[in-house]
N, C-alpha and C. Protein backbone atom coordinates (compact mmCIF):
# COMPACT_ATOMS: atom_id res chain seq x y z
N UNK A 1 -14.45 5.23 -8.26
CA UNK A 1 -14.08 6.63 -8.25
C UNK A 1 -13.95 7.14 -6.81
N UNK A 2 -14.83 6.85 -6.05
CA UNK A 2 -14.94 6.83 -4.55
C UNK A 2 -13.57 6.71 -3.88
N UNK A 3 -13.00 4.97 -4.55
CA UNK A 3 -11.67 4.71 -3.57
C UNK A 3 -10.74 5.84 -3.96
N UNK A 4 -10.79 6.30 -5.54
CA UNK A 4 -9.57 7.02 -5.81
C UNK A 4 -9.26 8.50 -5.56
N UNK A 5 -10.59 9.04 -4.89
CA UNK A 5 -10.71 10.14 -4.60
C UNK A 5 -10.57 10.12 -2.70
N UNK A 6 -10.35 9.00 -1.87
CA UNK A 6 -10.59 8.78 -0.70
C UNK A 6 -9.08 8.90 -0.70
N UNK A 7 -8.16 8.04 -1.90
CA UNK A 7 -6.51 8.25 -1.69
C UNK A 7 -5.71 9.64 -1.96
N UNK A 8 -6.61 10.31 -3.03
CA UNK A 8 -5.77 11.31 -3.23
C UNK A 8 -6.25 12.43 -2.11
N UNK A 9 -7.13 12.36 -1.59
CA UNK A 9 -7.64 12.94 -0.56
C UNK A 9 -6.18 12.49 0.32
N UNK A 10 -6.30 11.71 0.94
CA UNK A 10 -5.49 11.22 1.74
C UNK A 10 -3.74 11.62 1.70
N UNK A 11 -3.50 11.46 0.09
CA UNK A 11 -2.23 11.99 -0.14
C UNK A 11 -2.05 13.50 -0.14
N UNK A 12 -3.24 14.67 -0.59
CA UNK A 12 -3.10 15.53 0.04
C UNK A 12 -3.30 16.12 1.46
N UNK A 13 -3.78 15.40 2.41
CA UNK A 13 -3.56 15.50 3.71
C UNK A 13 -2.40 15.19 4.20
N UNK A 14 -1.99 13.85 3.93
CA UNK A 14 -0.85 13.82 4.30
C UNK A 14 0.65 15.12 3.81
N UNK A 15 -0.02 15.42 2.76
CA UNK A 15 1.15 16.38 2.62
C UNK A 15 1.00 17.69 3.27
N UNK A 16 0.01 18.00 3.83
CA UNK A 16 -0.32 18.82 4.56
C UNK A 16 0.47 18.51 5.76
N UNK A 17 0.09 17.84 6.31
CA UNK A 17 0.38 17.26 7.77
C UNK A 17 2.18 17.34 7.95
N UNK A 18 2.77 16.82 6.71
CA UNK A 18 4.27 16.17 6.21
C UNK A 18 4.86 17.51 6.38
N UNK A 19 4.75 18.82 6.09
CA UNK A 19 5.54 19.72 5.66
C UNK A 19 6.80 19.75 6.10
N UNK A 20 7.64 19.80 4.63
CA UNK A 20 8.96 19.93 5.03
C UNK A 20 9.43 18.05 4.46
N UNK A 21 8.81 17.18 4.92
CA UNK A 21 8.95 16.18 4.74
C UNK A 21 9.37 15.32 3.22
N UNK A 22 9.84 14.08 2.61
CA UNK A 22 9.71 14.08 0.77
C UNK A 22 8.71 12.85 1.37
N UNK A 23 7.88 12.68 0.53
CA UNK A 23 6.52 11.84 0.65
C UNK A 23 7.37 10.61 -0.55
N UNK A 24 8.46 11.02 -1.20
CA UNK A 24 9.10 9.76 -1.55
C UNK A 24 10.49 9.12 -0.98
N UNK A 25 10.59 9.15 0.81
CA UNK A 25 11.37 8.49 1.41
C UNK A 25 10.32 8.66 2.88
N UNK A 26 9.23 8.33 2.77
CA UNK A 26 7.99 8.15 3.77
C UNK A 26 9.00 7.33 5.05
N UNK A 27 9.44 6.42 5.26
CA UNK A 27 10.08 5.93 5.93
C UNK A 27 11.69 5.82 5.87
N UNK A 28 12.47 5.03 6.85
CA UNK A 28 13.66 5.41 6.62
C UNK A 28 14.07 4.22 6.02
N UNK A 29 14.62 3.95 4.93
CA UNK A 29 14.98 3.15 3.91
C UNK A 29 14.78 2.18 4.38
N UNK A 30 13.12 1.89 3.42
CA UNK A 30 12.54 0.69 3.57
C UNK A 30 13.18 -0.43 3.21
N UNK A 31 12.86 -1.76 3.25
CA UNK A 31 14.24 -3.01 3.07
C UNK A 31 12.95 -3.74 1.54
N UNK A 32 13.32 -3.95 0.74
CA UNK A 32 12.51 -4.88 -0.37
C UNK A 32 13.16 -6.20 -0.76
N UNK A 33 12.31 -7.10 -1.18
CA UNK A 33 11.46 -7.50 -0.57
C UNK A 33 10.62 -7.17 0.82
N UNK A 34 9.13 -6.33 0.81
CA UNK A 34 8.60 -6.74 2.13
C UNK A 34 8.78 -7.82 3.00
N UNK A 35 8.57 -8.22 4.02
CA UNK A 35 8.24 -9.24 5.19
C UNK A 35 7.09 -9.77 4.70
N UNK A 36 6.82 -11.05 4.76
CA UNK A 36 5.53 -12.00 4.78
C UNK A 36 5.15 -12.77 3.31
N UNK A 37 4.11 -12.37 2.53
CA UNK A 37 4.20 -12.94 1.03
C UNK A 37 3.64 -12.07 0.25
N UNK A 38 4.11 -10.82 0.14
CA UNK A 38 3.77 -10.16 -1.24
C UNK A 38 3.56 -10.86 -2.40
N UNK A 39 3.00 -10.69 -3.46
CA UNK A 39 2.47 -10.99 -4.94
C UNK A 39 3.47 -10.22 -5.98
N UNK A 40 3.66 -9.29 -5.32
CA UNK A 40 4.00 -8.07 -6.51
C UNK A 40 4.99 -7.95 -6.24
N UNK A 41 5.97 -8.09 -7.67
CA UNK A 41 7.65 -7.90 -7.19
C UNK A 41 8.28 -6.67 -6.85
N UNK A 42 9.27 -6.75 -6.64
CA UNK A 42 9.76 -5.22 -6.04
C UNK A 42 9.17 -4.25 -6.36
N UNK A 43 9.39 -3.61 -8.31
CA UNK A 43 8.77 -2.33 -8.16
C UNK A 43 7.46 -2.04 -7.42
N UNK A 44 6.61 -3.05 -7.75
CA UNK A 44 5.28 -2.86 -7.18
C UNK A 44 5.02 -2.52 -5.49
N UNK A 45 6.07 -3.41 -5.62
CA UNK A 45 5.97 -3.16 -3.83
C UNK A 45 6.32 -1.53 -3.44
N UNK A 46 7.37 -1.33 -4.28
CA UNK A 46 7.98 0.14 -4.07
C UNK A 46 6.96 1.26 -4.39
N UNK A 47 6.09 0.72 -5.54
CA UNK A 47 5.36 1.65 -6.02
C UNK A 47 4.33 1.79 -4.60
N UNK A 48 3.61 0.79 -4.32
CA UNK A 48 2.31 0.65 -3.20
C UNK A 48 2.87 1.43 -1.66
N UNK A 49 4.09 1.43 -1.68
CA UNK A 49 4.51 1.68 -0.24
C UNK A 49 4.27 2.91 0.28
N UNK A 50 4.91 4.08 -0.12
CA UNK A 50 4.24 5.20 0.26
C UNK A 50 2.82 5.74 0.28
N UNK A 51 1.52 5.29 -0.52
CA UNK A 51 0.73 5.13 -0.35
C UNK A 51 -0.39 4.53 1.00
N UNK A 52 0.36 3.25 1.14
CA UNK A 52 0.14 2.41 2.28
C UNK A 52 0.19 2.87 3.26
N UNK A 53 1.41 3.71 3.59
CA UNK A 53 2.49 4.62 4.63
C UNK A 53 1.07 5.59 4.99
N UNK A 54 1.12 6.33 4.20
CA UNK A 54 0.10 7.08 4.04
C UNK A 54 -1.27 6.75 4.53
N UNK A 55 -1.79 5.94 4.15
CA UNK A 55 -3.20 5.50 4.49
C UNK A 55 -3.40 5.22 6.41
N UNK A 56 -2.21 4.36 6.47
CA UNK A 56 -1.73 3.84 8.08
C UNK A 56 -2.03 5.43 8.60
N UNK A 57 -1.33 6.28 8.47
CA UNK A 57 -1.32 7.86 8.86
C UNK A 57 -1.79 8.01 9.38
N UNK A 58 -3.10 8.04 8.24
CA UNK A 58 -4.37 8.75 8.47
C UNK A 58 -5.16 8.25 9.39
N UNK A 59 -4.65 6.99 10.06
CA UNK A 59 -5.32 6.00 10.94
C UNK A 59 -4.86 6.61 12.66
N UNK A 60 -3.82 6.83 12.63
CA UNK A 60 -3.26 7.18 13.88
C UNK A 60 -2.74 8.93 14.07
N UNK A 61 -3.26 9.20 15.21
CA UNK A 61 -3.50 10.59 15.72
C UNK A 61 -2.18 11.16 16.23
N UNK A 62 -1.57 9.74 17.22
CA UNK A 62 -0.35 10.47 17.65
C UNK A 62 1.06 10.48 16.86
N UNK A 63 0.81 10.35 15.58
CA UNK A 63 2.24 10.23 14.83
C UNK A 63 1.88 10.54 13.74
N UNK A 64 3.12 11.52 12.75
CA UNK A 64 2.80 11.74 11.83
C UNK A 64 4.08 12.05 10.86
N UNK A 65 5.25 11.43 11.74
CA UNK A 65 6.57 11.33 11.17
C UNK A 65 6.79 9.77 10.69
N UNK A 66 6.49 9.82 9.32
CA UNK A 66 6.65 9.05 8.38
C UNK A 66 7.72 7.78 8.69
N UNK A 67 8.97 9.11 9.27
CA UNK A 67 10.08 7.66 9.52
C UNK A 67 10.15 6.68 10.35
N UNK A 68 8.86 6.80 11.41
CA UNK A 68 8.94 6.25 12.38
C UNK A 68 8.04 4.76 12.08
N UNK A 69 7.69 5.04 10.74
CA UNK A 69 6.46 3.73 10.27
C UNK A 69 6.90 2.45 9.65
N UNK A 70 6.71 1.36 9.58
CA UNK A 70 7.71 0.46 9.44
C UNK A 70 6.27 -0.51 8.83
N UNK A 71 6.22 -1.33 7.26
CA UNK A 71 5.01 -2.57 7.27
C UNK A 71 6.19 -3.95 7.74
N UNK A 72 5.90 -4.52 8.29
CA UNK A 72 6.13 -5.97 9.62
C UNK A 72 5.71 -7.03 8.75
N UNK A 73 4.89 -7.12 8.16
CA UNK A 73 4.22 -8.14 7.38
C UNK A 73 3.30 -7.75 5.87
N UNK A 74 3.51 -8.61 5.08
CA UNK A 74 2.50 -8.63 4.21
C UNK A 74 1.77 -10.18 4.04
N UNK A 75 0.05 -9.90 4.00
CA UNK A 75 -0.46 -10.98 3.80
C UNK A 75 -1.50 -11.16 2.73
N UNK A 76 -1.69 -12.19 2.10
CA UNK A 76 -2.31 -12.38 0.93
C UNK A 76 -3.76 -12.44 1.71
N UNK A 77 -4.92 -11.71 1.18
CA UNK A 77 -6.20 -11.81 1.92
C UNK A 77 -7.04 -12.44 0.94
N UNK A 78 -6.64 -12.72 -0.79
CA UNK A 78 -7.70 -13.03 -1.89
C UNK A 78 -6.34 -13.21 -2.80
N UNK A 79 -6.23 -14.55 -2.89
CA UNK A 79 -5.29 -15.36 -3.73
C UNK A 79 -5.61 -14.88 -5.14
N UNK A 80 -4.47 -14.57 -6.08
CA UNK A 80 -4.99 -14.58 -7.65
C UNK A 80 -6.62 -15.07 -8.43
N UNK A 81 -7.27 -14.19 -8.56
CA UNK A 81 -8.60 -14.56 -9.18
C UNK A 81 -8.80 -14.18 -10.79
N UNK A 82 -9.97 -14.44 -11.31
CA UNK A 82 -9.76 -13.81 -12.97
C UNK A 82 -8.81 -13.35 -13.54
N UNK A 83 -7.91 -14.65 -13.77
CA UNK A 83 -6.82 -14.67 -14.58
C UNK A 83 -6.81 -15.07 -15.78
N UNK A 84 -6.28 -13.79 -16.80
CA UNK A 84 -6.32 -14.61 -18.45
C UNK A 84 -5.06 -14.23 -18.72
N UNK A 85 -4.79 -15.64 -19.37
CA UNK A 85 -3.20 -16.03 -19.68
C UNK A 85 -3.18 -16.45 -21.47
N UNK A 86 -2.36 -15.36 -21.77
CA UNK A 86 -2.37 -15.44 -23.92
C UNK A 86 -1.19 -15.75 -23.73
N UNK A 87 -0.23 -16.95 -24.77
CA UNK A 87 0.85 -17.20 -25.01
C UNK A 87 1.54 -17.69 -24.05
N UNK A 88 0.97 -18.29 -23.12
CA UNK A 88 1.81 -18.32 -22.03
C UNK A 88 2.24 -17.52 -20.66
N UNK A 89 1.63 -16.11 -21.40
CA UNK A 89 1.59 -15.01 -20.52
C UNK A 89 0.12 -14.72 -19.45
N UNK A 90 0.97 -14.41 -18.41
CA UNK A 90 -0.33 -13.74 -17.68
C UNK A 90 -0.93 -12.23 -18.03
N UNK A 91 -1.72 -12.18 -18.67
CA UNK A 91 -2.23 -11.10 -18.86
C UNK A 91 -3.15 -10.29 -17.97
N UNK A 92 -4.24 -10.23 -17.38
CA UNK A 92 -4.76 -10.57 -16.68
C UNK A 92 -4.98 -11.13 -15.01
N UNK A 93 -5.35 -10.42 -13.75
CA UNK A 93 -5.98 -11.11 -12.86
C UNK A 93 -5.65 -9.78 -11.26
N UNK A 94 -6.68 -10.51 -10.27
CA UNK A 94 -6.82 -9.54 -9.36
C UNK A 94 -6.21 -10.59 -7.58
N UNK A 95 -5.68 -9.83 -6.89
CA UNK A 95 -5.79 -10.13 -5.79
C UNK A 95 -5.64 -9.02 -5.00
N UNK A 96 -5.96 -9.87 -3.33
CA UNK A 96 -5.79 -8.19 -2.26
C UNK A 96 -5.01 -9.72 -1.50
N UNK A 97 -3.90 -7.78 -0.56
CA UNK A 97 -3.36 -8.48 0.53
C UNK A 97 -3.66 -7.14 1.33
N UNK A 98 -3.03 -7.56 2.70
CA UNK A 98 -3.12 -6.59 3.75
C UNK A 98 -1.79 -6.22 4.16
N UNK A 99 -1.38 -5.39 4.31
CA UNK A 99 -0.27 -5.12 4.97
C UNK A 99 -0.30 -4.23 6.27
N UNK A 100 0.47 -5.12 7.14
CA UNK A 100 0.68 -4.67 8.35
C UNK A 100 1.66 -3.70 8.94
N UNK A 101 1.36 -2.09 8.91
CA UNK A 101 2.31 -0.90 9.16
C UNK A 101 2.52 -0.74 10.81
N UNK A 102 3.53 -0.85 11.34
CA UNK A 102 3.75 -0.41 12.57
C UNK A 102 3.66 1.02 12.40
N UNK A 103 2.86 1.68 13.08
CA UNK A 103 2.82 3.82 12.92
C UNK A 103 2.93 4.13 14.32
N UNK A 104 4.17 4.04 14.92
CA UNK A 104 5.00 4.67 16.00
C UNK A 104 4.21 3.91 16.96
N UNK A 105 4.40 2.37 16.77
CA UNK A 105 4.10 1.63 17.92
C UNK A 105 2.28 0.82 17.87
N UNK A 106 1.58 1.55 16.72
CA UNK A 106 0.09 1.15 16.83
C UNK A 106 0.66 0.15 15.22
N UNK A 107 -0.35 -0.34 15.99
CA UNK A 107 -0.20 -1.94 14.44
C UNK A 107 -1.75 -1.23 13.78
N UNK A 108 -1.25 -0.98 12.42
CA UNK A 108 -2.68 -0.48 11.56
C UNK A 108 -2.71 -1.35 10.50
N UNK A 109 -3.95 -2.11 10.17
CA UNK A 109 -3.61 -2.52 8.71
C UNK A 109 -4.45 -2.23 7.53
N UNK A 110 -3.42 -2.51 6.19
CA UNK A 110 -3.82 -1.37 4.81
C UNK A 110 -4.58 -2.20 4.44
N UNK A 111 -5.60 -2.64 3.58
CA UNK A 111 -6.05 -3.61 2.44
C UNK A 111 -5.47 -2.80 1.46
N UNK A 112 -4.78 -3.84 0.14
CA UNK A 112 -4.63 -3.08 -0.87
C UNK A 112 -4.76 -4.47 -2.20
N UNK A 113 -5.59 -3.67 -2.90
CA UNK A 113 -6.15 -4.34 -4.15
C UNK A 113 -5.61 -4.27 -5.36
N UNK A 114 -4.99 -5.36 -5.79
CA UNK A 114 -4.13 -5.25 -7.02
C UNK A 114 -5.01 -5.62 -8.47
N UNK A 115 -5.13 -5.24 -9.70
CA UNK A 115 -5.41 -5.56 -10.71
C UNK A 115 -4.00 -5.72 -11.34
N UNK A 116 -3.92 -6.67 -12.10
CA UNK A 116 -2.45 -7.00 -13.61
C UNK A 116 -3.31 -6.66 -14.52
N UNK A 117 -3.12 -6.26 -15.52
CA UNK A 117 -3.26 -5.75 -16.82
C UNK A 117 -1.86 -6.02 -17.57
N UNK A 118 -2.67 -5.94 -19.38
CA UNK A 118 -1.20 -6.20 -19.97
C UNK A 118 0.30 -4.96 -19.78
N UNK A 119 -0.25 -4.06 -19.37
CA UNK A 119 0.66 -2.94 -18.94
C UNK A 119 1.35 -2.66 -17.80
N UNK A 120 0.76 -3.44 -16.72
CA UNK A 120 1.44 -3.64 -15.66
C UNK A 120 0.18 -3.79 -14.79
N UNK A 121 0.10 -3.06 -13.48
CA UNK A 121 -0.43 -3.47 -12.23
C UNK A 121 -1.35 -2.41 -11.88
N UNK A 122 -2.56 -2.32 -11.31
CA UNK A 122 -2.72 -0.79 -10.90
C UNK A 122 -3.03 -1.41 -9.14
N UNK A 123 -3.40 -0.87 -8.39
CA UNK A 123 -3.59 -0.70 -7.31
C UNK A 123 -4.50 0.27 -6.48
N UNK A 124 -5.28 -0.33 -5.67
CA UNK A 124 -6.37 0.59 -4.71
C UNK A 124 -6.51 0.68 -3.13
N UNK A 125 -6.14 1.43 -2.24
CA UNK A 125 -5.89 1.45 -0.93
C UNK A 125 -7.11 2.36 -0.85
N UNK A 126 -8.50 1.49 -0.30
CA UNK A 126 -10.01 2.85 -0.15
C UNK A 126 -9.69 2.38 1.62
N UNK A 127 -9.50 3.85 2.12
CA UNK A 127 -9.00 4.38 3.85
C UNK A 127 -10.21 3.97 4.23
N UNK A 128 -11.87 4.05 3.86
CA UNK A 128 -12.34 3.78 4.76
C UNK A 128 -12.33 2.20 5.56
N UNK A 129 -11.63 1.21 4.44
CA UNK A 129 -11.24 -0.47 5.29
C UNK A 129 -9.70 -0.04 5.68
N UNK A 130 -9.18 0.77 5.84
CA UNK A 130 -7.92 0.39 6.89
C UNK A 130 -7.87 0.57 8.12
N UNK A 131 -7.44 0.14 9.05
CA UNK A 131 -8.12 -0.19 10.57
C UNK A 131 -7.25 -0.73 11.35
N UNK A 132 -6.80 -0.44 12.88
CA UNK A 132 -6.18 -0.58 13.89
C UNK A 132 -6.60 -2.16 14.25
């Protein structure tokens, strides 16, 4: 509850900070596939990104124009774990990667924690592990 109240915290700061800004084109048309080895196929990636964007933000003092933020890399930090697979299907399982946001020149990086479920994916970016 902690992490999810540390993000929406975060997403309302940032919209504070943003005014005027759409918090759904955070950067200037991001390219998908990320750089490096994401897990999560496009939507996911699309979904995690402004979030991420966001978190980086909150990391760096002298920038706060979104378009100027760019992630350079993604890296797997905790390979697929507790995975349950019915029918063939993956139902089931968790990993984290890190992604690396350039925020107007400072390299910040996100941890972000994926769960699969049979419904799709959820995801957790807790600001206090993201770090220059």
């Amino acid at each position: 509850m902690k992490n999810f109240v540390l993000l929406s915290f975060s997403i309302i700061l940032s919209t504070v900070l943003c005014t005027g800004c759409s918090l759904l084109k955070a950067s200037a048309n991001p390219t998908f596939p990320l750089p490096g080895e994401p897990l999560g196929n496009v939507k996911l990636q699309a979904d995690t990104y402004n979030p991420a964007i966001i978190a980086a933000g909150l990391e760096v003092s002298n920038c706060k124009n979104f378009q100027d933020f760019k992630v350079t890399n993604v890296k797997v930090i905790k390979r697929p774990y507790d995975i349950k697979v019915e029918n063939g299907i993956q139902q089931d399982g968790k990993w984290q990667e890190e992604w690396e946001i350039n925020a107007c020149g400072t390299t910040v990086y996100v941890p972000v924690y994926y769960q699969l479920n049979p419904q799709g994916a959820t995801y957790r970016i807790p600001q206090n592990e993201v770090h220059k």
